[in-house]
C-alpha atoms as a PDB file:
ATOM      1  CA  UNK A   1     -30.383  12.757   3.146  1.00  0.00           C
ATOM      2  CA  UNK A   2     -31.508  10.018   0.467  1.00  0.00           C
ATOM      3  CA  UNK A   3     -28.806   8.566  -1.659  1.00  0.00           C
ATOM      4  CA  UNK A   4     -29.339   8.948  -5.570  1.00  0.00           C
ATOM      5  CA  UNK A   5     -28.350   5.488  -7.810  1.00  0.00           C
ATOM      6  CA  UNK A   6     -24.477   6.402  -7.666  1.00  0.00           C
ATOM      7  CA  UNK A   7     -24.422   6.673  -4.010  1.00  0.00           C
ATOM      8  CA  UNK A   8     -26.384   3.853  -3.672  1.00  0.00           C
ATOM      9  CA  UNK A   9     -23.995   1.538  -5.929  1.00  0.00           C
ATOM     10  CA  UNK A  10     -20.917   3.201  -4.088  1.00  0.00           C
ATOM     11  CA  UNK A  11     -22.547   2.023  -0.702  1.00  0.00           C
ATOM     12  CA  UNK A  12     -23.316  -1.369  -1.979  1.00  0.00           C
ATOM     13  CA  UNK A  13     -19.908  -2.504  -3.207  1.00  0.00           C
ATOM     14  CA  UNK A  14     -18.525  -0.526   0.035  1.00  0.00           C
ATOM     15  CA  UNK A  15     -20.745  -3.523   1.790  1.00  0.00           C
ATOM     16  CA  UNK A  16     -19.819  -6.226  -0.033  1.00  0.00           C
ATOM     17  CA  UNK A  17     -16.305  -5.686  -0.057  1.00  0.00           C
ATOM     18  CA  UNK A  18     -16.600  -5.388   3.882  1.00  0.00           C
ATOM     19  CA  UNK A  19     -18.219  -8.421   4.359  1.00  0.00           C
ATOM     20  CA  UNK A  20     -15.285 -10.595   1.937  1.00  0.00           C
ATOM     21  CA  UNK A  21     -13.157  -8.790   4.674  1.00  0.00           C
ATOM     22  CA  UNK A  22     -15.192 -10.223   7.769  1.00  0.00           C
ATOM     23  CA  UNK A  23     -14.805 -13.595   6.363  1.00  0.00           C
ATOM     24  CA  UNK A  24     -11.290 -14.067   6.544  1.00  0.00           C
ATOM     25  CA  UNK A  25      -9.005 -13.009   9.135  1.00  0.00           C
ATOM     26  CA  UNK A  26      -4.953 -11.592   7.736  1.00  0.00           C
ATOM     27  CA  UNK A  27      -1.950 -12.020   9.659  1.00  0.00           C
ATOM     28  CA  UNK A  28      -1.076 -10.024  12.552  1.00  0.00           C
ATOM     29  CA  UNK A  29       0.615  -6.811  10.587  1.00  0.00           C
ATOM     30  CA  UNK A  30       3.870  -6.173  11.158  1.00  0.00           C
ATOM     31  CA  UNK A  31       6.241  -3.172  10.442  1.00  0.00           C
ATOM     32  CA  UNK A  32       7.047  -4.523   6.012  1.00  0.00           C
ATOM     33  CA  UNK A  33       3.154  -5.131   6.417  1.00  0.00           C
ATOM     34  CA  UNK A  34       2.443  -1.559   7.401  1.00  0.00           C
ATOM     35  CA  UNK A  35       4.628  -0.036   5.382  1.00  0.00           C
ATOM     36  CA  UNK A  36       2.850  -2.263   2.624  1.00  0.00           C
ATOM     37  CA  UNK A  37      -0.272  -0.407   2.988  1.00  0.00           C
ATOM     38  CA  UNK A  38       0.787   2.765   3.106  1.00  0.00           C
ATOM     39  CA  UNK A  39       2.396   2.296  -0.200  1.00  0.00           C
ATOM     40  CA  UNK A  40      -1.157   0.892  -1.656  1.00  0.00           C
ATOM     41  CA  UNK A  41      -2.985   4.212  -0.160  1.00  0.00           C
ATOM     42  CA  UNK A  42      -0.270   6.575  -1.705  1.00  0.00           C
ATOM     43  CA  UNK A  43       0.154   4.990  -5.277  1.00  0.00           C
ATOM     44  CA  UNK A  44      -2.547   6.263  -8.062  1.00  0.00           C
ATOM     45  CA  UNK A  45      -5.089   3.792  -8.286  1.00  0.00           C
ATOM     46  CA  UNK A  46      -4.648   2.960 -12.234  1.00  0.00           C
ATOM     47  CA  UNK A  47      -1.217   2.011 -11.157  1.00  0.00           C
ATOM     48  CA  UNK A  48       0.326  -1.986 -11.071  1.00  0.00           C
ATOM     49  CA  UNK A  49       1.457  -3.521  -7.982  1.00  0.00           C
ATOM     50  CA  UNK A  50       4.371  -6.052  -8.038  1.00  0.00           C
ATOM     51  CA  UNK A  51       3.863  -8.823  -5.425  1.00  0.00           C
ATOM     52  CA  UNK A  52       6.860 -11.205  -5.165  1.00  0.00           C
ATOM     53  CA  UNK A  53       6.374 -14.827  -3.814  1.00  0.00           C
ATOM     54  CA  UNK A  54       8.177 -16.621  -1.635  1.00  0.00           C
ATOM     55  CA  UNK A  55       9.378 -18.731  -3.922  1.00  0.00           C
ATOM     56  CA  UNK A  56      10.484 -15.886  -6.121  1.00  0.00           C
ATOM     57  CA  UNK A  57       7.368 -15.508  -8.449  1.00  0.00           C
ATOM     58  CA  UNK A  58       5.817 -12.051  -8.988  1.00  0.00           C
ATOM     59  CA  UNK A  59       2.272 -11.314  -9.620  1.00  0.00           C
ATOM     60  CA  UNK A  60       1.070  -8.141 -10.909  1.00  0.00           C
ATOM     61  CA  UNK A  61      -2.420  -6.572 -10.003  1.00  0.00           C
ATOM     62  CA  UNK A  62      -3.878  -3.198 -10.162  1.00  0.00           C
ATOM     63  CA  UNK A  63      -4.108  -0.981  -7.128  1.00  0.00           C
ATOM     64  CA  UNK A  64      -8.007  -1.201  -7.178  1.00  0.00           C
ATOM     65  CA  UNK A  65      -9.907  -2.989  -4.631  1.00  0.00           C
ATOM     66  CA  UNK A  66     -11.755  -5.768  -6.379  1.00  0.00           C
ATOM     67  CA  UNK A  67      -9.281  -6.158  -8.750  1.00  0.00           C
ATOM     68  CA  UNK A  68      -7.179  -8.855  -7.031  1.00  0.00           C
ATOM     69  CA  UNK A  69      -3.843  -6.981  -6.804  1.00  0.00           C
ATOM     70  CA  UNK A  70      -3.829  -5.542  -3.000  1.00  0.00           C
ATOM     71  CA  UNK A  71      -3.887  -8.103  -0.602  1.00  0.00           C
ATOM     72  CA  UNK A  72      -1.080 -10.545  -2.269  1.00  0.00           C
ATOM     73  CA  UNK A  73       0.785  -7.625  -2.576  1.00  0.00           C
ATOM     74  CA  UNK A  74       0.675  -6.450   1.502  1.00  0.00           C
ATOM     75  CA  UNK A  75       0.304 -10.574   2.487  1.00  0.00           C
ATOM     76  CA  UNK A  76       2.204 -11.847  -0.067  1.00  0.00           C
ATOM     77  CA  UNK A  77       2.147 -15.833   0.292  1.00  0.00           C
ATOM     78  CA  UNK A  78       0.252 -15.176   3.767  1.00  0.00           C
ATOM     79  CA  UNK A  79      -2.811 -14.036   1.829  1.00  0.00           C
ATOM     80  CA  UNK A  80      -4.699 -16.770   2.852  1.00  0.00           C
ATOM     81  CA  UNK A  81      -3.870 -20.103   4.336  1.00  0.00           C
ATOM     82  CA  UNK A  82      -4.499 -22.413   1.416  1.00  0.00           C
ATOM     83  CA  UNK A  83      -1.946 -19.911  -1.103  1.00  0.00           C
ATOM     84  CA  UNK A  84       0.598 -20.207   1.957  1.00  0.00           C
ATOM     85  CA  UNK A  85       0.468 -23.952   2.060  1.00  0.00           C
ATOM     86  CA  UNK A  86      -0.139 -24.885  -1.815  1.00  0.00           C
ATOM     87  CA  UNK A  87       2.976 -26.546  -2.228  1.00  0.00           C
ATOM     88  CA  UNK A  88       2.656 -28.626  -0.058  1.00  0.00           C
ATOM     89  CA  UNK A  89      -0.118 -30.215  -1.660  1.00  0.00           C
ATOM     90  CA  UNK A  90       1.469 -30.671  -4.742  1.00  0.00           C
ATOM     91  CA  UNK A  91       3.756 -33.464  -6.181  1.00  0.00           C
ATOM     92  CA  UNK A  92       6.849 -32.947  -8.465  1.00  0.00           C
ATOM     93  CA  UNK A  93       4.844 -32.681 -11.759  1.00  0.00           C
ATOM     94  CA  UNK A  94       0.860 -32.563 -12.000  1.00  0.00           C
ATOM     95  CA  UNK A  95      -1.572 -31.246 -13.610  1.00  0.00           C
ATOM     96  CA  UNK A  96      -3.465 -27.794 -12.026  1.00  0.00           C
ATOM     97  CA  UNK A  97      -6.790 -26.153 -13.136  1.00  0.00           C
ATOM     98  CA  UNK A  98      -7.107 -22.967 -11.589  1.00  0.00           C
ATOM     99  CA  UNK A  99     -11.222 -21.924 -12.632  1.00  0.00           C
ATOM    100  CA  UNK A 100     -11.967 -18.129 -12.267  1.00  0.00           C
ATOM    101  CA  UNK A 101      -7.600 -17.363 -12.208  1.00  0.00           C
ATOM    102  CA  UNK A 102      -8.289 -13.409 -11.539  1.00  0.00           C
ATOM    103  CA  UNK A 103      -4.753 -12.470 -11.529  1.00  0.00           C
ATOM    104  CA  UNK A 104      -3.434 -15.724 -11.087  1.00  0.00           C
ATOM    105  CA  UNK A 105      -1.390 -16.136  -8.233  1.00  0.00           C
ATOM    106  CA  UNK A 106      -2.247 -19.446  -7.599  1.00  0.00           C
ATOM    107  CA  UNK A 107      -1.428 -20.732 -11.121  1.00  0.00           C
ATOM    108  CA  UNK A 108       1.629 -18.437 -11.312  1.00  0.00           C
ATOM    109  CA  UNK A 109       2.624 -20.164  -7.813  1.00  0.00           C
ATOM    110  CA  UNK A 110       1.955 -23.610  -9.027  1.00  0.00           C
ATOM    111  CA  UNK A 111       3.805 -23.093 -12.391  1.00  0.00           C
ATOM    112  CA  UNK A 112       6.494 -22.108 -10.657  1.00  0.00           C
ATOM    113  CA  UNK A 113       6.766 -25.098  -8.380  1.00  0.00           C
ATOM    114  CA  UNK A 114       6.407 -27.490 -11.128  1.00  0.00           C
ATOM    115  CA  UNK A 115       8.606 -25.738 -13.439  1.00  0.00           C
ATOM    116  CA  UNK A 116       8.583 -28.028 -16.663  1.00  0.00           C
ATOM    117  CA  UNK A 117       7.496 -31.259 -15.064  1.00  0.00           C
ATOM    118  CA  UNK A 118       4.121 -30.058 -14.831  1.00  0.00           C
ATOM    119  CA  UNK A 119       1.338 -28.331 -16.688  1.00  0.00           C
ATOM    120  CA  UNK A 120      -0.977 -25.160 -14.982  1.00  0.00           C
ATOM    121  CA  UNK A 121      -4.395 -24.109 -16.758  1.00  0.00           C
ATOM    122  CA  UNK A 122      -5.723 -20.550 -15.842  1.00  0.00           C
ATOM    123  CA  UNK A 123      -8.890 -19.731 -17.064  1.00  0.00           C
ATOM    124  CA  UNK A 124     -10.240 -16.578 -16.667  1.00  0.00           C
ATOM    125  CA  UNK A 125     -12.910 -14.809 -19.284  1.00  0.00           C
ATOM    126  CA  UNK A 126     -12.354 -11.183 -18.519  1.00  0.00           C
ATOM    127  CA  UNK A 127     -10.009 -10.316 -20.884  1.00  0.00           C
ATOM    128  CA  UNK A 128      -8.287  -7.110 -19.042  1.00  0.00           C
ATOM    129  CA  UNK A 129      -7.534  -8.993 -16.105  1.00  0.00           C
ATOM    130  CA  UNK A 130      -6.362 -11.886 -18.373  1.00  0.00           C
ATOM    131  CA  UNK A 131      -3.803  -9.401 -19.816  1.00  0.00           C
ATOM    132  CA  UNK A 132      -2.658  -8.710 -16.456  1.00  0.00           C
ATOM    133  CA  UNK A 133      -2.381 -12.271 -15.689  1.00  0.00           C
ATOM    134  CA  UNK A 134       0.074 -12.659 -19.074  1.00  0.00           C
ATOM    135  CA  UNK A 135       1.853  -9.902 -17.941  1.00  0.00           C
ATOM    136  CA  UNK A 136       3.113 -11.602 -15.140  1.00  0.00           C
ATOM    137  CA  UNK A 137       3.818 -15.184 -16.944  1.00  0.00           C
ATOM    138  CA  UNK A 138       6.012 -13.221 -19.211  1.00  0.00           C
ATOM    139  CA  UNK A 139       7.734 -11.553 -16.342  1.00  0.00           C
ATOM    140  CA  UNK A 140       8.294 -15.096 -14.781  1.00  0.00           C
ATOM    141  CA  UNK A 141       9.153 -16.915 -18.018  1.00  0.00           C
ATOM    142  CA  UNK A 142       6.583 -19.394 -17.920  1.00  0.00           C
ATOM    143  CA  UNK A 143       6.187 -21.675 -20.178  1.00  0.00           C
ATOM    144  CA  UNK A 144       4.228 -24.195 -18.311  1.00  0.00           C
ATOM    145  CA  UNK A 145       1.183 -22.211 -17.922  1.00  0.00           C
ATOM    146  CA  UNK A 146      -1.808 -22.088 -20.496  1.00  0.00           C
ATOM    147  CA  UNK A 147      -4.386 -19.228 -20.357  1.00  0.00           C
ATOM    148  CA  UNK A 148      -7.758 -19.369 -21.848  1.00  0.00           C
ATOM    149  CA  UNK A 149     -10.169 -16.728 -22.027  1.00  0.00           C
ATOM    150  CA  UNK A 150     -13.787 -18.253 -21.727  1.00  0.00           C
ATOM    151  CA  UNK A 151     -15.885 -19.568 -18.438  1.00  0.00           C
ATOM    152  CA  UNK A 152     -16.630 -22.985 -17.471  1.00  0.00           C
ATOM    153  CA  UNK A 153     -20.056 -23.952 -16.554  1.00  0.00           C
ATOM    154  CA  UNK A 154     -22.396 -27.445 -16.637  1.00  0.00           C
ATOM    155  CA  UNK A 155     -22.624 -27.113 -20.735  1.00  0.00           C
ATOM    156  CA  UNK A 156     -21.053 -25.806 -23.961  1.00  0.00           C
ATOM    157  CA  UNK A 157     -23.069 -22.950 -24.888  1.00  0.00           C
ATOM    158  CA  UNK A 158     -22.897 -18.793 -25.349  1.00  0.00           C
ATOM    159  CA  UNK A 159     -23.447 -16.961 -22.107  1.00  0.00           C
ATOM    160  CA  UNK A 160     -23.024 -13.529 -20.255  1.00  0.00           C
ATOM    161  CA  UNK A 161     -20.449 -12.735 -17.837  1.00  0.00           C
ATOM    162  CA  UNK A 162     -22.052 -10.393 -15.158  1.00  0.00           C
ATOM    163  CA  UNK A 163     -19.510  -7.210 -14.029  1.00  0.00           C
ATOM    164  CA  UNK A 164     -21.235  -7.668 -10.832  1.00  0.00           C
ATOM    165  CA  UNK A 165     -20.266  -4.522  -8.603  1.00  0.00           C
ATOM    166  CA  UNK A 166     -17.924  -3.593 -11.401  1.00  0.00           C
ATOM    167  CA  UNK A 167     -14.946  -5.480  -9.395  1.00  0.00           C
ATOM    168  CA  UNK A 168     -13.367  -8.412 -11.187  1.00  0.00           C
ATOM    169  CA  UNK A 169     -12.857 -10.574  -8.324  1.00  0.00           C
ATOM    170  CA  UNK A 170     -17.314 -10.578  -8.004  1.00  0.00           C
ATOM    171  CA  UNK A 171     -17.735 -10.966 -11.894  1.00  0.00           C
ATOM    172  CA  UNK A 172     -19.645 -14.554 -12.196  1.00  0.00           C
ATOM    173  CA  UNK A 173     -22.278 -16.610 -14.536  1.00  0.00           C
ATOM    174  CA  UNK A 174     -24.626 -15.383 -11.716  1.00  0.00           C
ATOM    175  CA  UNK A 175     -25.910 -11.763 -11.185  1.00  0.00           C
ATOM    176  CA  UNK A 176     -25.519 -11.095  -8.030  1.00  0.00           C
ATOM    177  CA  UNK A 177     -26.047  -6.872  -8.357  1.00  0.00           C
ATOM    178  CA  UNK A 178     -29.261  -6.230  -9.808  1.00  0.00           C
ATOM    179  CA  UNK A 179     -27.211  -2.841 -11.471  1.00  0.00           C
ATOM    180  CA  UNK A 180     -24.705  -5.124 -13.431  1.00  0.00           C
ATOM    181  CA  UNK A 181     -23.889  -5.019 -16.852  1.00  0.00           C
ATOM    182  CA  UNK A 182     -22.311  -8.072 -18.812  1.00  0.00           C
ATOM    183  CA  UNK A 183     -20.615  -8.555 -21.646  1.00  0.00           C
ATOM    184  CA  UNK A 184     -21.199 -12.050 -23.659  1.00  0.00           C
ATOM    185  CA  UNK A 185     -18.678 -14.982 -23.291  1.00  0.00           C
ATOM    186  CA  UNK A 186     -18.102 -18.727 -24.628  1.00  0.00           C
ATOM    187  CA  UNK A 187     -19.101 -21.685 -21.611  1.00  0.00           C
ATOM    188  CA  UNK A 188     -17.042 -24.989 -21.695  1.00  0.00           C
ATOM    189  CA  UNK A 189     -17.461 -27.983 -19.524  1.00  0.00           C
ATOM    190  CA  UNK A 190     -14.501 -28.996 -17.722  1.00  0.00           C
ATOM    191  CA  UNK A 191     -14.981 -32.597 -18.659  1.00  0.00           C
ATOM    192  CA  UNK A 192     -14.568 -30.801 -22.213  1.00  0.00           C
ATOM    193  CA  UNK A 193     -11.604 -28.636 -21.341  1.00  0.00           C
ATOM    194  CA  UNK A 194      -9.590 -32.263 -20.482  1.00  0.00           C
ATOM    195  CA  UNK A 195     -10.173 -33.690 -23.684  1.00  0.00           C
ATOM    196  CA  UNK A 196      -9.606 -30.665 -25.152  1.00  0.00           C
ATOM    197  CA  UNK A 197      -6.463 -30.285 -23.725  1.00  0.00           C
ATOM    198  CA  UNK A 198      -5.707 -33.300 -23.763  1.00  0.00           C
ATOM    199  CA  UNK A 199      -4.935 -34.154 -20.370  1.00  0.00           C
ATOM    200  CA  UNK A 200      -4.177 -37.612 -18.867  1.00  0.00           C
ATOM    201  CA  UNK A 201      -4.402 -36.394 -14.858  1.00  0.00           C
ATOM    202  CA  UNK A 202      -5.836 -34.108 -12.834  1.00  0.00           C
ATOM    203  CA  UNK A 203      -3.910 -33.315  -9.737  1.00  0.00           C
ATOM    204  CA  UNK A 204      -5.715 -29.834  -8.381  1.00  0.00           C
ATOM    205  CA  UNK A 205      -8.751 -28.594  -9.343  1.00  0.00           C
ATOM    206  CA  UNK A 206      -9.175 -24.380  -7.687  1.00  0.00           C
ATOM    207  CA  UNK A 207     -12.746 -23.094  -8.167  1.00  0.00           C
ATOM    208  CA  UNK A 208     -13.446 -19.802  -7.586  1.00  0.00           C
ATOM    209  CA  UNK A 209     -16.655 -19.188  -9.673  1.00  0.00           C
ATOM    210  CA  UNK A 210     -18.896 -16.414  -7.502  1.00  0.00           C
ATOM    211  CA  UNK A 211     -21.712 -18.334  -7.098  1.00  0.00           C
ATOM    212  CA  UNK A 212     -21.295 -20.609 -10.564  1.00  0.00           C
ATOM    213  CA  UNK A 213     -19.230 -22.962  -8.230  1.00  0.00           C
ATOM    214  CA  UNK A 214     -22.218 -25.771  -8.632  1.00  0.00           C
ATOM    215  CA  UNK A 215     -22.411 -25.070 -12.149  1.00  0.00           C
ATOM    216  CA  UNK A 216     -18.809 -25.571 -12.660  1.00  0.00           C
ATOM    217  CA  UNK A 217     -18.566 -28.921 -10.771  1.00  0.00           C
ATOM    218  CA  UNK A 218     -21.968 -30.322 -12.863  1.00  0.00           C
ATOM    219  CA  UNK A 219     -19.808 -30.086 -15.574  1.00  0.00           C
ATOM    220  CA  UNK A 220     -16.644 -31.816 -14.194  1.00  0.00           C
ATOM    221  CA  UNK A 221     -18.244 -34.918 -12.955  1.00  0.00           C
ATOM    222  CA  UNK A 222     -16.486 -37.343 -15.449  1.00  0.00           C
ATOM    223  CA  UNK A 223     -13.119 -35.669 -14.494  1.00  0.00           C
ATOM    224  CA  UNK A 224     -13.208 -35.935 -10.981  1.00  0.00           C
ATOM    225  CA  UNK A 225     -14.479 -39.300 -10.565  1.00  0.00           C
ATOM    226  CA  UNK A 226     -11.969 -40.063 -12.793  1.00  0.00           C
ATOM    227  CA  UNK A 227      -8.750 -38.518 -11.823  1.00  0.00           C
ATOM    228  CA  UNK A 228      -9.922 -37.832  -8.449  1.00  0.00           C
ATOM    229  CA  UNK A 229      -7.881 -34.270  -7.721  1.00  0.00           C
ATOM    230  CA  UNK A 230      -7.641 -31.990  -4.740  1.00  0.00           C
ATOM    231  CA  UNK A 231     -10.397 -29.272  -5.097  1.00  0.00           C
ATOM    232  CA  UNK A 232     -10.474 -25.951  -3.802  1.00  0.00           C
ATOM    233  CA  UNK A 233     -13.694 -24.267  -3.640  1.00  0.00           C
ATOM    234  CA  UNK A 234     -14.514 -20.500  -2.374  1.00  0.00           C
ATOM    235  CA  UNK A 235     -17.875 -20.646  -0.674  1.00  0.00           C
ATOM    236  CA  UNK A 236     -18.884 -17.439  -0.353  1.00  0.00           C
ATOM    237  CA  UNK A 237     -21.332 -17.042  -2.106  1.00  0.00           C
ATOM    238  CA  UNK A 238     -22.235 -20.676  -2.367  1.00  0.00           C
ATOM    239  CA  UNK A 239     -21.677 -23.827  -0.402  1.00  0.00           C
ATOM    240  CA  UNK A 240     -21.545 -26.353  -3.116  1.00  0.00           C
ATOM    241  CA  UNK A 241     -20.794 -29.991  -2.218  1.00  0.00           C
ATOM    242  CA  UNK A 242     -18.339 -32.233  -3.960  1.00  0.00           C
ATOM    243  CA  UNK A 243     -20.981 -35.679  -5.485  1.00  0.00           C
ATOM    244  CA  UNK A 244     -17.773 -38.066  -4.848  1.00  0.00           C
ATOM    245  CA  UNK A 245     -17.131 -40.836  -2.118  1.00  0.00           C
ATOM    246  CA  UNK A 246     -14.274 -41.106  -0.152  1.00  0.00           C
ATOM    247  CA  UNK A 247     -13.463 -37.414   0.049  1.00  0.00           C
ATOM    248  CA  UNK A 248     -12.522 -35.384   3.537  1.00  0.00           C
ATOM    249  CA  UNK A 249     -13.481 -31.503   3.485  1.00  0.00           C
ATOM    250  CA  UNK A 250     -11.280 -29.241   5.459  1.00  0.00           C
ATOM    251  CA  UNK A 251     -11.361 -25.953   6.331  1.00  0.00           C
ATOM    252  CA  UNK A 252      -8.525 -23.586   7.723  1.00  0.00           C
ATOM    253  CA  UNK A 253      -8.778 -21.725  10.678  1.00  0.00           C
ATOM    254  CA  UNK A 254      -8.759 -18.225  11.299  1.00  0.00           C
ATOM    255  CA  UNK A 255     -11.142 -17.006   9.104  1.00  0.00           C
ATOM    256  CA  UNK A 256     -10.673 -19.110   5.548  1.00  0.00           C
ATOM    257  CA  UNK A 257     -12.983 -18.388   3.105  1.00  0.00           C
ATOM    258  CA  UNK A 258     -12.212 -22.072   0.936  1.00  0.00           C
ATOM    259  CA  UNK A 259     -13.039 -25.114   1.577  1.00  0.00           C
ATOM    260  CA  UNK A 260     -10.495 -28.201   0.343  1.00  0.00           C
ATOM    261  CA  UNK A 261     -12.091 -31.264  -0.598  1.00  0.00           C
ATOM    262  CA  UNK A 262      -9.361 -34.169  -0.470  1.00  0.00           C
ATOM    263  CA  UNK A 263      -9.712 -37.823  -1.941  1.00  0.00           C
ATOM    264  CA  UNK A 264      -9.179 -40.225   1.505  1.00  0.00           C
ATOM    265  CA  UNK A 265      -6.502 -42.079  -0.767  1.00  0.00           C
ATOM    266  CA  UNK A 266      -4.493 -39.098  -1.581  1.00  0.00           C
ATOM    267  CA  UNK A 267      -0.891 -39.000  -0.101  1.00  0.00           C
ATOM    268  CA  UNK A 268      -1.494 -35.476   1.124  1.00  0.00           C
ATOM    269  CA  UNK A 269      -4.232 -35.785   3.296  1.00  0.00           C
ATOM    270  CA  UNK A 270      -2.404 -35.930   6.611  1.00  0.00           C
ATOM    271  CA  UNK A 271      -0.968 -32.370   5.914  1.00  0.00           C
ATOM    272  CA  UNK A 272      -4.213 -31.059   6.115  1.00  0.00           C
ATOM    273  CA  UNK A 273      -4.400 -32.547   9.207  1.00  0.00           C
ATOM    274  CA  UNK A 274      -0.790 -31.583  10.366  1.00  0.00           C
ATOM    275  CA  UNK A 275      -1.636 -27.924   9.725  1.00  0.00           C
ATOM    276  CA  UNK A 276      -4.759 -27.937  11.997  1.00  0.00           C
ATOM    277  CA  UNK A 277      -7.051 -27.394   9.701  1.00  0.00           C
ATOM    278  CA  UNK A 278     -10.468 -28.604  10.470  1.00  0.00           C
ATOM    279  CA  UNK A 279     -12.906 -31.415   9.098  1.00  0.00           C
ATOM    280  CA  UNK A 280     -15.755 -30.264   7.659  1.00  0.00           C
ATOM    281  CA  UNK A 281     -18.679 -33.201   8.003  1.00  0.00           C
END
């Protein structure tokens, strides 16, 4: 039996959300794991889920898939090897730019490690996960962590956020679902964004940009030859290169969907190694 438009959309983002699955590989569940999941299948899916870090931060995220709520809230910090670790790769203040937040648990996570010696940018342009993501600063009583509601791309111009399979986590610059509507949204550089802001340091730089990732970094040249940070990059969609000398790319085992690009100089860059991860030539 054919599938009309509906179906067909319902199959699609059945598909893609498989495939973000394949990619990564989640701890070995255990019986709070389990339990976890049941929870997520019983509770209505308009409902908020409460995930609560290790180091005592809680995110909220709505029990929809897509929406960026589920798996921190089964994993919690075990999520994915890079969240797990992220302290680790911080100092005792910095600077962190987290690009595409979602629901922000790794700004909320860095904010809470650098309490008030440090300073955590989430940007993220949709603006109902956004109020989401303040829902959970307030609940943590941050006051370290800025939130701006626009996208960051190679230029300062007008543009169009794509709802691309009408699940936050795939919204992007780039359509990637030939069905997607898109609502209109300011673009800032991230060379901008520093002066802006105006930062003196750079310590982390998180991209997760669906396919805008090379966009993003065209316009954060100055920055990172400058302050030369620790960058995160999803490559998913995209595998976009970091332009800089004297970097090392790693990637974690067991089914990481990031890659970490560090600066050879950087204090940090044997934990990489200590944790097995792997270089990436």
């Amino acid at each position: 039996m054919k599938k009309g438009p509906a179906g067909r959309r319902l199959a699609d983002r059945a598909s893609l959300l498989l495939r973000r699955g394949s990619d990564r590989t989640f701890p070995r569940p255990d019986l709070k794991v389990i339990a976890r999941q049941l929870r997520v299948a019983l509770t209505p899916r308009r409902a908020m889920l409460k995930a609560t870090l290790a180091n005592g931060a809680v995110v909220y995220g709505r029990n929809r898939a897509g929406f960026g709520g589920r798996a921190v809230y089964i994993y919690g910090d075990k999520y994915e090897p890079e969240f797990e670790h992220l302290d680790r790769f911080l100092g005792d203040t910095g600077v962190y730019i987290e690009v595409g937040a979602n629901t922000g648990k790794y700004s909320i996570k860095a904010a809470k490690h650098y309490a008030n010696d440090g300073v955590v940018i989430a940007i993220e342009p949709n603006p109902e996960v956004l109020a989401i993501l303040h829902r959970s600063v307030r609940a943590n009583g941050l006051t370290n962590l800025r939130l701006l509601n626009f996208c960051i791309g190679d230029r300062k111009s007008s543009g169009l956020m794509w709802m691309n399979n009408r699940m936050p986590v795939m919204f992007s610059l780039v359509k990637n679902d030939d069905e997607a509507e898109a609502f209109s949204t300011l673009t800032l550089t991230l060379d901008e964004l520093v002066s802006w802001e105006g930062l003196d340091r750079l310590d982390f730089l998180k991209i997760c940009a669906e396919g805008a990732e090379g966009q993003v970094l065209a316009g954060a040249r100055e920055t990172i030859t400058k302050y030369r940070p620790v960058i995160q990059i999803e490559d998913l969609q995209v595998d976009a290169p970091i332009e800089q000398l004297d970097y090392t790319c790693f990637k974690a085992p067991a089914g990481s969907i990031s890659k970490v690009w560090i600066p050879n100089e950087h204090r940090n860059l044997e934990v990489a190694k200590q944790l097995g991860w792997n270089v990436v030539p």
